[in-house]
Protein backbone atom coordinates (compact mmCIF):
# COMPACT_ATOMS: atom_id res chain seq x y z
CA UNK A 1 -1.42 14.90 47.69
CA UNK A 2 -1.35 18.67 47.07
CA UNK A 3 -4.25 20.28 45.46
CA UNK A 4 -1.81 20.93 42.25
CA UNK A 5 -1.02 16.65 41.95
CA UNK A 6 -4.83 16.14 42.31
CA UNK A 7 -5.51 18.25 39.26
CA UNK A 8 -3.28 17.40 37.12
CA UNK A 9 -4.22 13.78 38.11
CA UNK A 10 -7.74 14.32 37.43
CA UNK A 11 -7.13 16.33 34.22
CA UNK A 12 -5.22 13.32 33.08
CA UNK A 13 -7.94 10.72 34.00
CA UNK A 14 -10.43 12.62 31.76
CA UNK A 15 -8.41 12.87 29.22
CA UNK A 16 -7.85 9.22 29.08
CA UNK A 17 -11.35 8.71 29.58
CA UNK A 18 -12.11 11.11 26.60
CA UNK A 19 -10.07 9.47 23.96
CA UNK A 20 -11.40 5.83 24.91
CA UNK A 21 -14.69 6.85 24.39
CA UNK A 22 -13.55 8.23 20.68
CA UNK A 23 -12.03 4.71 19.85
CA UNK A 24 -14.78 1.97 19.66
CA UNK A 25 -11.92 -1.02 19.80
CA UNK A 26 -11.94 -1.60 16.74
CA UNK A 27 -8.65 -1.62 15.09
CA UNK A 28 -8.21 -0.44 11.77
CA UNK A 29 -9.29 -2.37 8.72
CA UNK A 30 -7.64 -0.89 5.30
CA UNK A 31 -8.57 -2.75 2.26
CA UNK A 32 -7.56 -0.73 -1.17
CA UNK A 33 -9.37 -0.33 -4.54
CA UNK A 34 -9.01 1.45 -8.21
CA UNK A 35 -5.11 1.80 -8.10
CA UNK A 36 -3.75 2.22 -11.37
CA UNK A 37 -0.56 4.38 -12.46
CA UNK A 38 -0.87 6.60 -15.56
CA UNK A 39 2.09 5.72 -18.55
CA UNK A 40 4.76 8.10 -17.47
CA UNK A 41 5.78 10.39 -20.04
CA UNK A 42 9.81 10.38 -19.23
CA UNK A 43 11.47 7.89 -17.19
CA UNK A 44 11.94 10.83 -14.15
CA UNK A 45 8.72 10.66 -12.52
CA UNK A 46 5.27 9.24 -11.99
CA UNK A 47 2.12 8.96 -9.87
CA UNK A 48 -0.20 6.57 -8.65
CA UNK A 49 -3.77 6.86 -7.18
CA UNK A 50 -6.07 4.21 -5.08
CA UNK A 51 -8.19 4.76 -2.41
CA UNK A 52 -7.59 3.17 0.98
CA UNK A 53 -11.03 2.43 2.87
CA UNK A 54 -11.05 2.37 6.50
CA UNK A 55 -13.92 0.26 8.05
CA UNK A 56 -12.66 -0.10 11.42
CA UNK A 57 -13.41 2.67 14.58
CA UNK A 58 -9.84 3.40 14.93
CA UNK A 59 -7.81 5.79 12.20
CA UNK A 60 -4.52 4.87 10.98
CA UNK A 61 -2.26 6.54 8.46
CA UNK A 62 -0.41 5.66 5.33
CA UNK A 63 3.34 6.19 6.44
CA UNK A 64 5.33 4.94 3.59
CA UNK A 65 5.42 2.86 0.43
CA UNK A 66 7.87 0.68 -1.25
CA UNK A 67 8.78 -0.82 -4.13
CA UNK A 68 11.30 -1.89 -6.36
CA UNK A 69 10.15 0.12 -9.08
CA UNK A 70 11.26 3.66 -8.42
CA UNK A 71 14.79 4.47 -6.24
CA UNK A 72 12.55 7.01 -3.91
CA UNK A 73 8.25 7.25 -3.77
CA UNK A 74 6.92 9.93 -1.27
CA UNK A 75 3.46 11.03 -0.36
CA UNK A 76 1.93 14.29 -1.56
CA UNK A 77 -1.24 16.17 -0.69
CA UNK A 78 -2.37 19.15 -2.69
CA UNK A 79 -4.27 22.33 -0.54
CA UNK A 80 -5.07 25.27 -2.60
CA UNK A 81 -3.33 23.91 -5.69
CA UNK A 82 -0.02 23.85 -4.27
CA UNK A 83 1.65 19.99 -3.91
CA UNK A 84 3.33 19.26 -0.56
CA UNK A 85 5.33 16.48 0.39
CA UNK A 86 4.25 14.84 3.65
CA UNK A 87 5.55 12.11 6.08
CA UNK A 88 1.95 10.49 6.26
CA UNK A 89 -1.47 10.58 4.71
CA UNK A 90 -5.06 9.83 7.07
CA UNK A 91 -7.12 7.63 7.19
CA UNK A 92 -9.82 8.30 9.28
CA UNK A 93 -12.19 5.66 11.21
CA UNK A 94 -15.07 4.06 9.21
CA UNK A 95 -13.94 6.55 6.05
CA UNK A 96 -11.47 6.50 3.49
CA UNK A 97 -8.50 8.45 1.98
CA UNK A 98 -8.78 9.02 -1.74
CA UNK A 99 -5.51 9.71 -3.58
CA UNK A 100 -6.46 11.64 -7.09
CA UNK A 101 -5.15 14.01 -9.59
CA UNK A 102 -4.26 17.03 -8.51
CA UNK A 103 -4.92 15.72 -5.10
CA UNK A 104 -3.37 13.67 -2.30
CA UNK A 105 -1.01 11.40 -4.26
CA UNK A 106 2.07 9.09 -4.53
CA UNK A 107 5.49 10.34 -6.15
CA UNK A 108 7.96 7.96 -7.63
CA UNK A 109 11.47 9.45 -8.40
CA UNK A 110 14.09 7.67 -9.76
CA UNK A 111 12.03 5.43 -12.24
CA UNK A 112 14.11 2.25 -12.76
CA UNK A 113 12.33 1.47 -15.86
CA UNK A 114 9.67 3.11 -18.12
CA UNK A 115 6.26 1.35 -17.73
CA UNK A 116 3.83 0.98 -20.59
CA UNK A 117 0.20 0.30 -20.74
CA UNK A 118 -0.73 -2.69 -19.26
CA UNK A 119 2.36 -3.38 -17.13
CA UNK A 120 1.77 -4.01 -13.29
CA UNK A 121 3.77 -2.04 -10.64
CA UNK A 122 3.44 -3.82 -6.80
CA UNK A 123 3.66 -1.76 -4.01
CA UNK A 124 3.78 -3.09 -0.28
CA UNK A 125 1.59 0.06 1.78
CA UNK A 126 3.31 0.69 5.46
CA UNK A 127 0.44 2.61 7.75
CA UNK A 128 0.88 3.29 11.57
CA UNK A 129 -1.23 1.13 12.90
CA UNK A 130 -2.42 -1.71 10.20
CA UNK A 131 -0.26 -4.62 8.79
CA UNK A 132 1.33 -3.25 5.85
CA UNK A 133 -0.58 -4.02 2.15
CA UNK A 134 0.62 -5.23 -0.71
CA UNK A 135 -1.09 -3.50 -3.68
CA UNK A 136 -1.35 -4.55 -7.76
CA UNK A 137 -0.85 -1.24 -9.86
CA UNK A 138 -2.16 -1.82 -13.54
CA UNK A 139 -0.39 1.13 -15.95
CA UNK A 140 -2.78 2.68 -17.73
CA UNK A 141 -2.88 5.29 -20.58
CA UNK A 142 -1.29 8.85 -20.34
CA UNK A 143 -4.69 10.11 -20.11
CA UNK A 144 -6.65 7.87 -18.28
CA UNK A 145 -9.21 8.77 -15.76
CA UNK A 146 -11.38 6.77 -13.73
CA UNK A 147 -15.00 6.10 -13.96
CA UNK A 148 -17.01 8.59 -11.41
């Protein structure tokens, strides 16, 4: 081997050896709590907010959510007050990823009906790594916010 295969071989082999040590082997373990979906004014748009734990060693990321409620639902985070759409949301090892007002969030477009109070929306939660989960949404009021 030439002294320019050798380093790139051994450059490779610590880098390998780098990221296992991150990962404990533990693969992700999502579990979701205090979804809800405020009463959407017009029959346009809404938003929904939960919080996805993660108390596995490994991250993951929410990639995508479906449901038969809304024609089209993409993921938002807010940085400096401005709203961005995104292709996925993380969720980092043995932490959690909080979607909030005016913070990270869901987007549904395309509203196939107008919730009210009290209705349930079900949404199936695709992540990159995880088995995808399948979430009950209670509608609450316009103004609702959750207990701190």
């Amino acid at each position: 081997m030439n002294r320019r295969t050798t380093l790139a071989a051994a450059l490779a082999l610590t880098a390998g050896l780098a990221l296992s040590a991150c990962d404990d082997g533990s693969a992700p373990k999502l579990s979701v709590s205090g979804a809800y979906l405020p009463q959407p004014v017009t029959q346009d748009m809404a938003g929904a907010f939960f919080t996805v734990k993660n108390t596995g060693g490994t991250a993951d990321k929410l990639t995508s959510v479906t449901s038969n409620f809304a024609k089209d639902i993409t993921l938002h985070k807010t940085s400096g007050g401005k709203m961005e759409q995104v292709d996925s949301l993380p969720i980092p090892a043995n932490g959690e990823l909080k979607l909030s007002r005016g913070g990270n969030h869901l987007m549904f477009m395309g509203l196939k009906y107008k919730p009210t109070k009290g209705d349930v929306i079900t949404l199936q939660l695709q992540f990159a790594h995880a088995e995808p989960v399948r979430v009950s949404v209670p509608v609450k009021a316009v103004n609702y916010q959750p207990k701190k």
